[in-house]
Every structure is written in structure tokens, then in C-alpha cells.
Protein backbone atom coordinates (compact mmCIF):
# COMPACT_ATOMS: atom_id res chain seq x y z
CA UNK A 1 -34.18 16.39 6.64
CA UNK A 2 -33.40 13.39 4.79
CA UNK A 3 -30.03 13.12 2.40
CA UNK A 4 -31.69 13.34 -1.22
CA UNK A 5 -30.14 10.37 -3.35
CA UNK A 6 -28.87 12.72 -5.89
CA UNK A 7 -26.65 14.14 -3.22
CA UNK A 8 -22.59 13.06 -3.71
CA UNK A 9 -20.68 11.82 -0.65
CA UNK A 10 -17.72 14.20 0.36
CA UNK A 11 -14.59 13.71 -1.09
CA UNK A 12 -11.78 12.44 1.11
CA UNK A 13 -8.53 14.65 1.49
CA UNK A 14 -5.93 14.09 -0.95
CA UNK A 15 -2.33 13.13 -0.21
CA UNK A 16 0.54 14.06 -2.53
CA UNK A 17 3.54 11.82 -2.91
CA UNK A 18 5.24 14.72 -1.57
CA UNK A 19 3.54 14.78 1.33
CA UNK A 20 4.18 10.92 2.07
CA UNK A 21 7.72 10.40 1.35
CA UNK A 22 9.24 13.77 2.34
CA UNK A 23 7.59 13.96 5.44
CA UNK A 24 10.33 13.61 8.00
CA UNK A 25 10.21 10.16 10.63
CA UNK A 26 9.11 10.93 14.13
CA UNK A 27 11.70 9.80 17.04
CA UNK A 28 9.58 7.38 17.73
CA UNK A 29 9.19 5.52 14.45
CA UNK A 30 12.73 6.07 13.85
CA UNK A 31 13.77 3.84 17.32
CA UNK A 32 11.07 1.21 15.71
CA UNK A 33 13.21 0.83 12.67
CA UNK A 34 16.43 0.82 14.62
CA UNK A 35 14.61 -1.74 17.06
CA UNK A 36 13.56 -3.77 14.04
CA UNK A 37 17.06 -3.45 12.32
CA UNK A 38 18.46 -4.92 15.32
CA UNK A 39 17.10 -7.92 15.12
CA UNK A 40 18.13 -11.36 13.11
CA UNK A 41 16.13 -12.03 10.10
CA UNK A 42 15.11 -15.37 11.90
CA UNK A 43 13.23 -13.23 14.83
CA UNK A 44 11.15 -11.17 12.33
CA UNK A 45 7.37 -12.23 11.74
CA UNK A 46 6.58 -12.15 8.27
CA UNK A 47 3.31 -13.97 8.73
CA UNK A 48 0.86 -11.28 8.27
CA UNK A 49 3.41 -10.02 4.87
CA UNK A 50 1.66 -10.43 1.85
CA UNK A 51 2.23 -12.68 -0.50
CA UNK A 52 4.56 -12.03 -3.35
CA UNK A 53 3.56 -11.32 -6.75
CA UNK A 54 4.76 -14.32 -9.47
CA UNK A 55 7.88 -13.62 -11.51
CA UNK A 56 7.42 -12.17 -14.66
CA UNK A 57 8.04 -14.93 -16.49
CA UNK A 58 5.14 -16.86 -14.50
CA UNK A 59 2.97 -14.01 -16.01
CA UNK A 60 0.24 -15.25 -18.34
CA UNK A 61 -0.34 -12.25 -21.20
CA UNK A 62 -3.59 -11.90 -23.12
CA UNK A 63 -5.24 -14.08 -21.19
CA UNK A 64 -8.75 -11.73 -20.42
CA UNK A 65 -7.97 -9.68 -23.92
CA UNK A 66 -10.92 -8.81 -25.63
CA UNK A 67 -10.54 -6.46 -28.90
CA UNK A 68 -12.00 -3.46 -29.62
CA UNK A 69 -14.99 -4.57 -32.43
């Protein structure tokens, strides 16, 4: 049978902040850190990093504000 249109996709699972930053490090990803802390800032690829955001004072405000008529 045929999903009607009406029909809502499932919702995905939830995770708390708890969850994420209170979870403890596995041995493994804990000997990638120490691998990574290891080595000289000049060995690190930060090429795939993302860029960083502009300074706040590089911030335009109000630019896209519209008031409420």
C-alpha cells in the first residue's frame, strides 16, 4: 500500500546534552586525543576546519531588520 501524503515522517531520536557531554571517552578516542596532543601545532591539518566566524566588531547589526507593521 502506498504512503498517503498526509502521513508524517518518523521522528528521529533525541539526544540530551546530558547524554553528549557526560558520556564517558572510549580508550580508543582517548589515545586519539593523546596521539593528537602529541603532536606540534605545525603537523596538525586544519584544512578541512571551518572557517571562523568575524569578530564582533566586524558584525553588521540591522542589516535584514524589518519591523513589525
Amino acid at each position: 500500500m502506498a504512503k498517503k501524503k498526509s502521513d508524517s515522517s518518523p521522528h528521529e531520536k533525541r539526544i540530551t546534552a546530558t547524554e553528549i557531554f557526560k558520556t564517558p571517552l572510549s580508550e580508543a578516542s582517548r589515545a586519539g586525543l593523546r596521539r593528537l596532543a602529541a603532536l606540534p601545532d605545525s603537523k596538525i591539518d586544519c584544512s578541512d576546519a571551518p572557517e571562523v566566524f568575524p569578530a564582533a566588531s566586524e558584525v553588521e547589526y540591522s542589516r535584514f531588520y524589518r519591523p513589525v507593521k
